[in-house]
PDB file of N, CA and C in Angstrom:
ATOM      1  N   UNK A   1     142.523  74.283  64.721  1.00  0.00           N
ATOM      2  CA  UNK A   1     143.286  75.395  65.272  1.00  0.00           C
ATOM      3  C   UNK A   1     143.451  75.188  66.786  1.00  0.00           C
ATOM      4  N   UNK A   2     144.688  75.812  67.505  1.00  0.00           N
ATOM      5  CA  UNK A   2     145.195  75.242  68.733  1.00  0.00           C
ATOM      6  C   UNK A   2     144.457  76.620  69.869  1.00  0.00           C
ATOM      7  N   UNK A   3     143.838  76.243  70.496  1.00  0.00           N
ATOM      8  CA  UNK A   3     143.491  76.815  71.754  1.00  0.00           C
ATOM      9  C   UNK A   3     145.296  78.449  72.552  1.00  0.00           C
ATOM     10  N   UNK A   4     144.578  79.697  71.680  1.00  0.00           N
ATOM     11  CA  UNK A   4     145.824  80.009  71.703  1.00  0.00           C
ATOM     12  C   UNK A   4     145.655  80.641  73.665  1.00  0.00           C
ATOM     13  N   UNK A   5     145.074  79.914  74.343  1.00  0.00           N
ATOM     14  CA  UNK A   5     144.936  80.248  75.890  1.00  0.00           C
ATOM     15  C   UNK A   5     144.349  81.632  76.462  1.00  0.00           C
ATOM     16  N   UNK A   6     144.449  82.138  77.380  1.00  0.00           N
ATOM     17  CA  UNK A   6     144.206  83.683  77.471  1.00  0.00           C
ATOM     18  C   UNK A   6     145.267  84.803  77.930  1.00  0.00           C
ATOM     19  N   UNK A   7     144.432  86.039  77.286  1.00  0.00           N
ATOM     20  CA  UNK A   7     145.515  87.194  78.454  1.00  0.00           C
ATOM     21  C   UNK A   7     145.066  87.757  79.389  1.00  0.00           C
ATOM     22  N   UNK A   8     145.668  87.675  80.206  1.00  0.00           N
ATOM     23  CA  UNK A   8     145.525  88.398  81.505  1.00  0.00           C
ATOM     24  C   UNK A   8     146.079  89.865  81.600  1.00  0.00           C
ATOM     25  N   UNK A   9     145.562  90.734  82.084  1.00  0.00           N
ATOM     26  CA  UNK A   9     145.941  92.240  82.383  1.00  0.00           C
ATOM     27  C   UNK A   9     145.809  93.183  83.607  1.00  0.00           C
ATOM     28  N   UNK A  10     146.483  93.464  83.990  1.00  0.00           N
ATOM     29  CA  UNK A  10     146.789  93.869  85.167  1.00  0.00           C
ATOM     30  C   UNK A  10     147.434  95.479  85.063  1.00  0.00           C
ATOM     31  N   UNK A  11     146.275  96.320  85.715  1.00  0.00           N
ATOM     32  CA  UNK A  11     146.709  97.928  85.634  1.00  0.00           C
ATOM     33  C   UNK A  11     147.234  98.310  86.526  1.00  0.00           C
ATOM     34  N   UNK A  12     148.225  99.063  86.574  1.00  0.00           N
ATOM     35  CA  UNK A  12     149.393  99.411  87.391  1.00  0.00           C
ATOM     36  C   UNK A  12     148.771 100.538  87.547  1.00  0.00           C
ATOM     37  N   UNK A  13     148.748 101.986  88.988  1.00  0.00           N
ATOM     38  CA  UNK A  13     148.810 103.137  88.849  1.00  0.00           C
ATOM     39  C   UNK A  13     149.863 103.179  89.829  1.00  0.00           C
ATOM     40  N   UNK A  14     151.415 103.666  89.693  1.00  0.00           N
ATOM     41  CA  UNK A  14     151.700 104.167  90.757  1.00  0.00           C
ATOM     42  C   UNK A  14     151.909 105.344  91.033  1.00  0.00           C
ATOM     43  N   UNK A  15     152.372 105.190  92.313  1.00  0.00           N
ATOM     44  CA  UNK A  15     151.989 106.638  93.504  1.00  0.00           C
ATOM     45  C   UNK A  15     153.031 107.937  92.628  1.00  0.00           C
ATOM     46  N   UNK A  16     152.871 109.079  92.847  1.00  0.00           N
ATOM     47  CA  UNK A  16     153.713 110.147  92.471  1.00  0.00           C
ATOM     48  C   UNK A  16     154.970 110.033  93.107  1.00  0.00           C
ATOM     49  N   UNK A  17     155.896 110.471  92.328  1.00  0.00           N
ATOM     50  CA  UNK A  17     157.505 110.051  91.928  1.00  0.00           C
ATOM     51  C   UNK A  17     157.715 108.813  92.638  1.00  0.00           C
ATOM     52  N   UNK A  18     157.129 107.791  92.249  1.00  0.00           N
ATOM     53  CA  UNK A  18     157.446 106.442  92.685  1.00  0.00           C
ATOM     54  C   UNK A  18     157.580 105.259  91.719  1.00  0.00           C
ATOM     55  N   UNK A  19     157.385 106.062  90.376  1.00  0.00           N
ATOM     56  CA  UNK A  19     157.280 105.410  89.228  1.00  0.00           C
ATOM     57  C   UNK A  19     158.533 104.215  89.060  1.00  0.00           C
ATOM     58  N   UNK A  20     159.750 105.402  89.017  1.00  0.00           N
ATOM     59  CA  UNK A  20     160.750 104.603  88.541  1.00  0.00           C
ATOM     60  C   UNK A  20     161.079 103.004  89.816  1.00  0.00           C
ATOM     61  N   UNK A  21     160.256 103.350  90.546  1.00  0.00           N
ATOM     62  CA  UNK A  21     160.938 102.101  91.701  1.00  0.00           C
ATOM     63  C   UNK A  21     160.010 100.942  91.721  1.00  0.00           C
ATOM     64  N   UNK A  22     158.940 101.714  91.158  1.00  0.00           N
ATOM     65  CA  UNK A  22     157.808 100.489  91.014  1.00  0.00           C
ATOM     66  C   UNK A  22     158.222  99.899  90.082  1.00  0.00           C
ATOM     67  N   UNK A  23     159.004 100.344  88.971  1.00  0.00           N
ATOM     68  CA  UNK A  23     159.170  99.701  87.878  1.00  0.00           C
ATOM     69  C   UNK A  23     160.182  98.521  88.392  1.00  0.00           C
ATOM     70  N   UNK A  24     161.154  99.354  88.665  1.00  0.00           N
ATOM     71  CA  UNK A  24     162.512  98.387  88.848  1.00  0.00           C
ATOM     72  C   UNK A  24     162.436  96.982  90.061  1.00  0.00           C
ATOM     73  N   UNK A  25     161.080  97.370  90.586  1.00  0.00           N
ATOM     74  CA  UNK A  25     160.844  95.913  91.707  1.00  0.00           C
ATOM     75  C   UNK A  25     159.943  95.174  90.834  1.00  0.00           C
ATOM     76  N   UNK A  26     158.834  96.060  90.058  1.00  0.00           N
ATOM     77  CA  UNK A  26     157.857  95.001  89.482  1.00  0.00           C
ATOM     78  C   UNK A  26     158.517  94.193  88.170  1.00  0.00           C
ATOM     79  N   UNK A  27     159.099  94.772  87.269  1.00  0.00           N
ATOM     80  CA  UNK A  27     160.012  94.007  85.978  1.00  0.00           C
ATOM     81  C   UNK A  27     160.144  92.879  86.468  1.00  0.00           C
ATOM     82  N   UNK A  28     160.512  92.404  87.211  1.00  0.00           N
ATOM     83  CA  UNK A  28     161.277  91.130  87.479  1.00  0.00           C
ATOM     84  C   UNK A  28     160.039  90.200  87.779  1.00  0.00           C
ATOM     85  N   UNK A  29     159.119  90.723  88.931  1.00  0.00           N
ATOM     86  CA  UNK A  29     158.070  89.633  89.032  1.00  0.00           C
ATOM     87  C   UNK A  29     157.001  89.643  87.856  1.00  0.00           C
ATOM     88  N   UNK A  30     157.076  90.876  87.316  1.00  0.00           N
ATOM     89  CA  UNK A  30     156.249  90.800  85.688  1.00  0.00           C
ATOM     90  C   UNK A  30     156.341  89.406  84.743  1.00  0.00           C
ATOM     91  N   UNK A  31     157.882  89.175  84.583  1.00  0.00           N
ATOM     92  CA  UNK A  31     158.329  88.195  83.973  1.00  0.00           C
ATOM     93  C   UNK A  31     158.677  86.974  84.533  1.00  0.00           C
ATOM     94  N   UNK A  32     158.402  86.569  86.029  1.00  0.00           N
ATOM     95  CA  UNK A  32     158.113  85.596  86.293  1.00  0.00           C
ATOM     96  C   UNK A  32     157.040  85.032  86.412  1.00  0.00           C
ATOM     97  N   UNK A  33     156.167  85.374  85.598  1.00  0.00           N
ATOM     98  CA  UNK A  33     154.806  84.388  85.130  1.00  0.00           C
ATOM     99  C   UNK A  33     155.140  83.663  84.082  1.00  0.00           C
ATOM    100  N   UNK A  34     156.386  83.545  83.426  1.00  0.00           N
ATOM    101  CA  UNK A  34     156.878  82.503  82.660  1.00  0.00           C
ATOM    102  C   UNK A  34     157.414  81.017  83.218  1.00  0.00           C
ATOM    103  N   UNK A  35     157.907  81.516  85.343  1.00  0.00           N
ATOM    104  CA  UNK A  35     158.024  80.749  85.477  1.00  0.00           C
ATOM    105  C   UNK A  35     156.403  79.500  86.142  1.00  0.00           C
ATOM    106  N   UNK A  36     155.577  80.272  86.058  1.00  0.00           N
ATOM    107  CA  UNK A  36     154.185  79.556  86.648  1.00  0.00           C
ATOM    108  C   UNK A  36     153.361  78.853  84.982  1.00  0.00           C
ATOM    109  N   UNK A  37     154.395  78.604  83.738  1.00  0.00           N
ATOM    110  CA  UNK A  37     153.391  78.335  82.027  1.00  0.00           C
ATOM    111  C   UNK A  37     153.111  78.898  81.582  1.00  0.00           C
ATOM    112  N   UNK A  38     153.374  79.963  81.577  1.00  0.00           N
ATOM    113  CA  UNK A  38     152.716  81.559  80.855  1.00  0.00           C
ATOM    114  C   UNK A  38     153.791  81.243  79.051  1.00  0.00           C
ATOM    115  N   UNK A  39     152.873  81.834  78.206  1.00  0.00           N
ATOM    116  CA  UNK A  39     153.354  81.316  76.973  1.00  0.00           C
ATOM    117  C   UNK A  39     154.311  82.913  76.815  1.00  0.00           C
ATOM    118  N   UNK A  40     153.954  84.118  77.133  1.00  0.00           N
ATOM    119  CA  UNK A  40     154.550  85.525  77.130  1.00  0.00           C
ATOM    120  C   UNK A  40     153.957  86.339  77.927  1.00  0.00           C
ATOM    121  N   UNK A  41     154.886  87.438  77.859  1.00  0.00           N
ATOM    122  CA  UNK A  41     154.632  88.189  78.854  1.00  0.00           C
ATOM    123  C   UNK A  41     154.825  90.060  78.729  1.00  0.00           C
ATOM    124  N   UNK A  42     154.081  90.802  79.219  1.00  0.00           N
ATOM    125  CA  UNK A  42     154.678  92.052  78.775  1.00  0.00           C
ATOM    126  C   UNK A  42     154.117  92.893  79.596  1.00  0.00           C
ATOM    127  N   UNK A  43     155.563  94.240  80.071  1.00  0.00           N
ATOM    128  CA  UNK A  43     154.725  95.302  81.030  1.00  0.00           C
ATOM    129  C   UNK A  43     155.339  96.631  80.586  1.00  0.00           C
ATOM    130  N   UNK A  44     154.372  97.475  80.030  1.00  0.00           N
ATOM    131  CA  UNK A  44     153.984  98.786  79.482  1.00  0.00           C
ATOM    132  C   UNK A  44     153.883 100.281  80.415  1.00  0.00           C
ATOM    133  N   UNK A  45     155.115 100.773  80.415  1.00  0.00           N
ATOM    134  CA  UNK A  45     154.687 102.055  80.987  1.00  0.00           C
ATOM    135  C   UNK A  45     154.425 102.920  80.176  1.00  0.00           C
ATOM    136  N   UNK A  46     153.531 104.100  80.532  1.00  0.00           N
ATOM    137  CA  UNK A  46     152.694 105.206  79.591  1.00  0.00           C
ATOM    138  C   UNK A  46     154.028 105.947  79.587  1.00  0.00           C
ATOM    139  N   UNK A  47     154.348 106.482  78.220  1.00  0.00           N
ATOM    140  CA  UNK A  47     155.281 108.020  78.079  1.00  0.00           C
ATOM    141  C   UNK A  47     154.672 108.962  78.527  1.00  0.00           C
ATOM    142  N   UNK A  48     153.020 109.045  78.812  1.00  0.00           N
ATOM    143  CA  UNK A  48     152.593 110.543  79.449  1.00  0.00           C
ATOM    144  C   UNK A  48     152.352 110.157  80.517  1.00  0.00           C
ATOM    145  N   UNK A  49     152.979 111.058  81.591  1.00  0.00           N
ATOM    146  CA  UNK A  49     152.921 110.983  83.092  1.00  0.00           C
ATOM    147  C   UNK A  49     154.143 109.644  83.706  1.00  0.00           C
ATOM    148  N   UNK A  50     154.063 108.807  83.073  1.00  0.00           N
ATOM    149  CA  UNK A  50     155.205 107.491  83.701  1.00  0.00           C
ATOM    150  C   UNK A  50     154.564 106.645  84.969  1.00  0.00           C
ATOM    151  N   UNK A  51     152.777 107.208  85.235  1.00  0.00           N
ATOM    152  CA  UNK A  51     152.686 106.744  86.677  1.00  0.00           C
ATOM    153  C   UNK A  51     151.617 105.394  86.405  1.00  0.00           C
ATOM    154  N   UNK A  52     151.066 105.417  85.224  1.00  0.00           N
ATOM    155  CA  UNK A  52     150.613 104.092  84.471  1.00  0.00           C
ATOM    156  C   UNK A  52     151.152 102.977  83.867  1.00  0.00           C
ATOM    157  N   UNK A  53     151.369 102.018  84.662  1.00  0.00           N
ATOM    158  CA  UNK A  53     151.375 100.623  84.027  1.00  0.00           C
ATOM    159  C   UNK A  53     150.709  99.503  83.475  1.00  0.00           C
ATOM    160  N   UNK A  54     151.238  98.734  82.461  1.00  0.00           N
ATOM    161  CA  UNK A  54     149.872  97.768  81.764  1.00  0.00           C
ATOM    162  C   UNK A  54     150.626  96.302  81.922  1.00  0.00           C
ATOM    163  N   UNK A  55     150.471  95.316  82.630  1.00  0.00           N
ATOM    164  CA  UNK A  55     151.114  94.372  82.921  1.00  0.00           C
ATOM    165  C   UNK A  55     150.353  92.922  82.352  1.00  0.00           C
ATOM    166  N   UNK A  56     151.096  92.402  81.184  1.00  0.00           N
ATOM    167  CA  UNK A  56     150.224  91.678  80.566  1.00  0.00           C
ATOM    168  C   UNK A  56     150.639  90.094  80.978  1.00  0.00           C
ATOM    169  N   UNK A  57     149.669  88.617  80.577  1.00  0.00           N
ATOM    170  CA  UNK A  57     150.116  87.541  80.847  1.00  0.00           C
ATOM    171  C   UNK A  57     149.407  86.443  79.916  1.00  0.00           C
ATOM    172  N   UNK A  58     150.272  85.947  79.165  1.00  0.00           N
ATOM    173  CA  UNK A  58     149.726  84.927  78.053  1.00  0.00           C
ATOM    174  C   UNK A  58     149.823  83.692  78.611  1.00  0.00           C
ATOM    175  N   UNK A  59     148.338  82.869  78.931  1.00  0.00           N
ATOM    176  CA  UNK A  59     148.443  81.690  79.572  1.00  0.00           C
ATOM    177  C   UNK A  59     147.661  80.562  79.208  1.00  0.00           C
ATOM    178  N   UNK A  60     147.934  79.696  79.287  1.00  0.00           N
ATOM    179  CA  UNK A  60     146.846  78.432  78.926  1.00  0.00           C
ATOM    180  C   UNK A  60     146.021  78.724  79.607  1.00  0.00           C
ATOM    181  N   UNK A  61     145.537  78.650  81.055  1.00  0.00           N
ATOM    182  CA  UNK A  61     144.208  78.784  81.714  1.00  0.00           C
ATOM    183  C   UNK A  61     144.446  79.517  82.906  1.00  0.00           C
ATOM    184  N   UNK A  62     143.405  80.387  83.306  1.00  0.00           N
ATOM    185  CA  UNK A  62     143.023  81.015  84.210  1.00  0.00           C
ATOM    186  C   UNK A  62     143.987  80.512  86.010  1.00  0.00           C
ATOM    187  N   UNK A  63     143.962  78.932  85.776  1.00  0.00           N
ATOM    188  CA  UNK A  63     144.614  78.366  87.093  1.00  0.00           C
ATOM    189  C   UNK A  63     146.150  79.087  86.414  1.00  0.00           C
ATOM    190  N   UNK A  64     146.342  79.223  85.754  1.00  0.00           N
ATOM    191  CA  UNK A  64     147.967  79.132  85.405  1.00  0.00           C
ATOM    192  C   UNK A  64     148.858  80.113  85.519  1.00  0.00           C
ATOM    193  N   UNK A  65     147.885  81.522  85.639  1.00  0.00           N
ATOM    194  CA  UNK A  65     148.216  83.336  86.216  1.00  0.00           C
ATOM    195  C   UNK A  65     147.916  82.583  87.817  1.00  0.00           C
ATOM    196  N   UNK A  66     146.651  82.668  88.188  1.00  0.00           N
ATOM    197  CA  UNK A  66     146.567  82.330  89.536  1.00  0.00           C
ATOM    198  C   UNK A  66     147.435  81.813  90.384  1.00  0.00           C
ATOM    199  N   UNK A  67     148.412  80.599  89.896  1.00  0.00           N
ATOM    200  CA  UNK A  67     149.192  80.131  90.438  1.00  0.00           C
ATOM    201  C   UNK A  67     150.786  81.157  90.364  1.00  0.00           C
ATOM    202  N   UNK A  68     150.386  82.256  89.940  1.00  0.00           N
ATOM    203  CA  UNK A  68     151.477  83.034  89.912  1.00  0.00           C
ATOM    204  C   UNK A  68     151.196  83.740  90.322  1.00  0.00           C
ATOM    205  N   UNK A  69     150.133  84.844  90.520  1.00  0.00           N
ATOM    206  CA  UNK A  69     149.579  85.672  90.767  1.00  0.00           C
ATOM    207  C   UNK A  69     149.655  85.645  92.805  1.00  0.00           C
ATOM    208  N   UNK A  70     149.164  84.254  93.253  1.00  0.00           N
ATOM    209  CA  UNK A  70     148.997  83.899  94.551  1.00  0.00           C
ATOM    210  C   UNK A  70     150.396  83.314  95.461  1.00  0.00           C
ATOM    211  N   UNK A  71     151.017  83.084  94.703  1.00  0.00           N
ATOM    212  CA  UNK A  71     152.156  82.159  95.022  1.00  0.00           C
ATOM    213  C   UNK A  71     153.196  83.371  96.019  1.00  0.00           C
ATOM    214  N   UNK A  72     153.781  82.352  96.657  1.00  0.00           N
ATOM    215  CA  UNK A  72     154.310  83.513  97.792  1.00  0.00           C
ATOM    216  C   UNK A  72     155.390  84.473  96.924  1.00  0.00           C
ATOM    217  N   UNK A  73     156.150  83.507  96.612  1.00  0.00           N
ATOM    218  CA  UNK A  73     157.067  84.628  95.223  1.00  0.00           C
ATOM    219  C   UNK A  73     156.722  86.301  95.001  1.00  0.00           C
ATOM    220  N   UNK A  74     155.335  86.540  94.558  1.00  0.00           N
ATOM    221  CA  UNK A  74     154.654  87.426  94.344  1.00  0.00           C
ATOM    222  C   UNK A  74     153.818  88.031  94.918  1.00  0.00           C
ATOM    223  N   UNK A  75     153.551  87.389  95.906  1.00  0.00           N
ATOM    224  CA  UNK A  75     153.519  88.172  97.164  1.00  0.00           C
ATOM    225  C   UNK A  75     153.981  88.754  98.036  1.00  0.00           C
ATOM    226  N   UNK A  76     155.420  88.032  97.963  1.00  0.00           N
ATOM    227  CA  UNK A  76     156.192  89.125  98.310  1.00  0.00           C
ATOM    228  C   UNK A  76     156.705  90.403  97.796  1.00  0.00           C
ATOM    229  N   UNK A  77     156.846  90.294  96.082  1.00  0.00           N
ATOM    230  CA  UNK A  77     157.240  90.895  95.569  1.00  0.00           C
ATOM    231  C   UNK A  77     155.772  92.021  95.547  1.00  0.00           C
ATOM    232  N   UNK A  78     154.396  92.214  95.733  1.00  0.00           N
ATOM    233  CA  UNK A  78     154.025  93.120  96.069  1.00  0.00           C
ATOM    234  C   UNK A  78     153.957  93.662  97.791  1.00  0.00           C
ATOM    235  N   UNK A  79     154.621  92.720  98.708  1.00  0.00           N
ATOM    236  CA  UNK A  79     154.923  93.317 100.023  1.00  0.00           C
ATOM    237  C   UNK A  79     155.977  94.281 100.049  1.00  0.00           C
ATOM    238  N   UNK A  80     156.743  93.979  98.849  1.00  0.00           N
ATOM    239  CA  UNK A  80     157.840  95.185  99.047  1.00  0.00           C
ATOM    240  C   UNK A  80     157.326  96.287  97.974  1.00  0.00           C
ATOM    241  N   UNK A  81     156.851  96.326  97.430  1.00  0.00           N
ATOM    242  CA  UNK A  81     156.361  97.204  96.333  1.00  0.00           C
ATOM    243  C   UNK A  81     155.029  98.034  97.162  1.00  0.00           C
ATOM    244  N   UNK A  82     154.618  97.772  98.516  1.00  0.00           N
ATOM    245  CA  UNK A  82     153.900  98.909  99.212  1.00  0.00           C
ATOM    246  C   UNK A  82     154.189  99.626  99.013  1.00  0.00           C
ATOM    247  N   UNK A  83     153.097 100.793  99.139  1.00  0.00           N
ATOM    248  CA  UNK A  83     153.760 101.999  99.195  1.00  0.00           C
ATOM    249  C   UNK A  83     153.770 102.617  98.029  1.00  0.00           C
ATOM    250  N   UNK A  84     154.012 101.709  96.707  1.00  0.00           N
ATOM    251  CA  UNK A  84     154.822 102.612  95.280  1.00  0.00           C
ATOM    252  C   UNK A  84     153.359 102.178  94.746  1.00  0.00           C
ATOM    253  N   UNK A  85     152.398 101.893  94.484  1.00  0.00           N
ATOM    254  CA  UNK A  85     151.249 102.123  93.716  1.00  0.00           C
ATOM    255  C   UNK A  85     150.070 102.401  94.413  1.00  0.00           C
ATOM    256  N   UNK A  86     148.777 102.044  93.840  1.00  0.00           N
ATOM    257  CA  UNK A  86     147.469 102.321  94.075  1.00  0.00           C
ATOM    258  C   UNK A  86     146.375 101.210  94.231  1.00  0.00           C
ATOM    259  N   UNK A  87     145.800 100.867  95.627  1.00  0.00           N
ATOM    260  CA  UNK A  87     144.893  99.971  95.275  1.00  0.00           C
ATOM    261  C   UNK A  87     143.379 100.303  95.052  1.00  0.00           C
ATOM    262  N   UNK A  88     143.119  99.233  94.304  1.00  0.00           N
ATOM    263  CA  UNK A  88     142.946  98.087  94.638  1.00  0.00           C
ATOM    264  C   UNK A  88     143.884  97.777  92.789  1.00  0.00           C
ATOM    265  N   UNK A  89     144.315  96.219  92.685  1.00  0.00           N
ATOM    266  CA  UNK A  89     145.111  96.082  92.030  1.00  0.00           C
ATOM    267  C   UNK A  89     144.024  94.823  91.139  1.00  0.00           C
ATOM    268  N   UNK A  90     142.974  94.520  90.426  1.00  0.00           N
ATOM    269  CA  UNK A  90     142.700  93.565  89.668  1.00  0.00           C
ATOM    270  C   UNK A  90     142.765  93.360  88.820  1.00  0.00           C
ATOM    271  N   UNK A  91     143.380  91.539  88.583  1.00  0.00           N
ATOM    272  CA  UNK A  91     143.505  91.024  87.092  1.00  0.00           C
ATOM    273  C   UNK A  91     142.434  91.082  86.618  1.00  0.00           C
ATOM    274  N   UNK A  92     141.906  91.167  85.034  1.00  0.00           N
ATOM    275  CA  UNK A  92     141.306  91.126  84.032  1.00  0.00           C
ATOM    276  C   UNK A  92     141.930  89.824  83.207  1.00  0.00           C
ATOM    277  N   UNK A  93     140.771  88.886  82.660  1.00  0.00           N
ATOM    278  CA  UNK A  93     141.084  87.846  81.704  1.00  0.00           C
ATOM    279  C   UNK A  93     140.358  88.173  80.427  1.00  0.00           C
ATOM    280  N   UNK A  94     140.910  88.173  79.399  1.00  0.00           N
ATOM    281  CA  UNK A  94     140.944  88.567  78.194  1.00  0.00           C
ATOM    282  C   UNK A  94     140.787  87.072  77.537  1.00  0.00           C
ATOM    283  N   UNK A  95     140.037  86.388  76.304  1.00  0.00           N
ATOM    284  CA  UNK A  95     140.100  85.922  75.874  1.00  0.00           C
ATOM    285  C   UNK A  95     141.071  86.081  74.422  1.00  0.00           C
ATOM    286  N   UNK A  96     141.713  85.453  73.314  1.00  0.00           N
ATOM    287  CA  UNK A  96     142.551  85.641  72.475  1.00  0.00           C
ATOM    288  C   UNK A  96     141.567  85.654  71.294  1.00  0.00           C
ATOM    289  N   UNK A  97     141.428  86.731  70.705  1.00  0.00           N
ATOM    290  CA  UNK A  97     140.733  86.306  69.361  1.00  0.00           C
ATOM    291  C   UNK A  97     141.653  86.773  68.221  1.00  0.00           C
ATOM    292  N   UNK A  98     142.781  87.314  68.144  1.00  0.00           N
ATOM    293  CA  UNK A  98     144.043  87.782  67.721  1.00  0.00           C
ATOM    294  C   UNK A  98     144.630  88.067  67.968  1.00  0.00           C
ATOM    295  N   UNK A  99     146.197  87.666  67.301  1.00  0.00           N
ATOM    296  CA  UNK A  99     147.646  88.401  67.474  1.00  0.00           C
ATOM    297  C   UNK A  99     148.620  87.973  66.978  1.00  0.00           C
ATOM    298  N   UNK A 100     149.639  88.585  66.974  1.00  0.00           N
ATOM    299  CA  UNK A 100     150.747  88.306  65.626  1.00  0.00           C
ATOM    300  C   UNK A 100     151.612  89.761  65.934  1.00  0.00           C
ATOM    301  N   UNK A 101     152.690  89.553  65.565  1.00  0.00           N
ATOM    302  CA  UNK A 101     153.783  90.053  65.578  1.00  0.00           C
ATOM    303  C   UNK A 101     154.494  89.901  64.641  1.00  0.00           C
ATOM    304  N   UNK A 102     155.549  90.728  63.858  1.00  0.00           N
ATOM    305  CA  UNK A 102     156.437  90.451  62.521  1.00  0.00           C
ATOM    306  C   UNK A 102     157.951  90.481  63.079  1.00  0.00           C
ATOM    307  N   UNK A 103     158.523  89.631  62.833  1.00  0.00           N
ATOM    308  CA  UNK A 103     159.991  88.856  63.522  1.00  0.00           C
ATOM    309  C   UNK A 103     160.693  90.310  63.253  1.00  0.00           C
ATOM    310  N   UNK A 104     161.621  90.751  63.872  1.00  0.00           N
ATOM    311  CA  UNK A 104     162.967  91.519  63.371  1.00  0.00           C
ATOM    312  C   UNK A 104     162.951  92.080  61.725  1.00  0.00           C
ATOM    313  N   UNK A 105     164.021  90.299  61.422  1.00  0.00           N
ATOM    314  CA  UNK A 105     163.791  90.650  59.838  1.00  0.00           C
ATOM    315  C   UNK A 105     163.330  90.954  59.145  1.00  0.00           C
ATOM    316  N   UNK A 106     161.878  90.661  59.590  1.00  0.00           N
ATOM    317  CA  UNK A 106     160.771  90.763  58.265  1.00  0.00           C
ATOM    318  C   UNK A 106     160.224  92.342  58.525  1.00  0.00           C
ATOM    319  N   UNK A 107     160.476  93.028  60.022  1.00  0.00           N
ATOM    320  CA  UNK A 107     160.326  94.403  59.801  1.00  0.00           C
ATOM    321  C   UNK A 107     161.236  95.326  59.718  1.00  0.00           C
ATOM    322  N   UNK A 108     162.757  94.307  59.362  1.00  0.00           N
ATOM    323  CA  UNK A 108     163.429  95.641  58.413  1.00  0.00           C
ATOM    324  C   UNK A 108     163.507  95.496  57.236  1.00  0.00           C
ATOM    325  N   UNK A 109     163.084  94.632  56.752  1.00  0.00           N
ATOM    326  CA  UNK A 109     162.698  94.324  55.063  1.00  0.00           C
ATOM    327  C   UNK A 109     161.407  95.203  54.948  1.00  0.00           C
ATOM    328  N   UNK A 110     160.569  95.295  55.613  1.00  0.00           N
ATOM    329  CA  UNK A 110     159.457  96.163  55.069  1.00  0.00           C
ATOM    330  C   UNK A 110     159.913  97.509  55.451  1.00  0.00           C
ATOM    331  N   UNK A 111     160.671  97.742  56.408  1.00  0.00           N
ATOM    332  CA  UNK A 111     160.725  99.424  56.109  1.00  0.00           C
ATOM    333  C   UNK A 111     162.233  99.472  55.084  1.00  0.00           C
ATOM    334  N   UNK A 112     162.744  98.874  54.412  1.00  0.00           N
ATOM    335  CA  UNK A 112     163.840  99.231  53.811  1.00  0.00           C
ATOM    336  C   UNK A 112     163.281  99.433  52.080  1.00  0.00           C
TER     337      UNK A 112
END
């Protein structure tokens, strides 16, 4: 079986009514941890309140967020994002011991 790498997680709180702007600057650098080897990627805002985010990162190794995480790219992109959340901001590494997902098709065949 293939080494399915780790996840990384990263909790968002931002500041009151600053939600929607944190979102619309962070989306973009969320999903450029695909460009640092990241196998996927995903960022979760709460329906209650809107001021919680869950910013996830599927990677071969620990160097491989880091190099995204540190890289000026994303550093900038939290220099402009002052202001709209809460620090202190730390990644969490998650090891993979499951996961799976059901394609499109196969979950409108099961609800049909």
């Amino acid at each position: 079986m293939s080494d399915p790498g780790i996840a990384v997680n990263v909790k968002w709180v931002a500041n009151a009514l600053r939600g929607d702007r944190f979102e619309e600057i962070w989306l973009p650098a969320a999903e450029a941890v695909l460009d640092y080897g990241a196998t996927g990627w995903a960022f979760f805002r709460a329906k209650d309140g809107l001021l919680d985010f869950s910013q996830w990162a599927f990677v071969p190794t620990k160097e491989h967020f880091e190099s995204y995480w540190y890289s000026d790219e994303i550093g900038e992109a939290r220099a402009e994002a002052v202001g709209l959340y809460q620090v202190p901001i730390l990644p969490t590494y998650h090891l993979i011991a499951g996961m799976g997902s059901l394609a499109p098709e196969t979950a409108d065949a099961a609800e049909g």
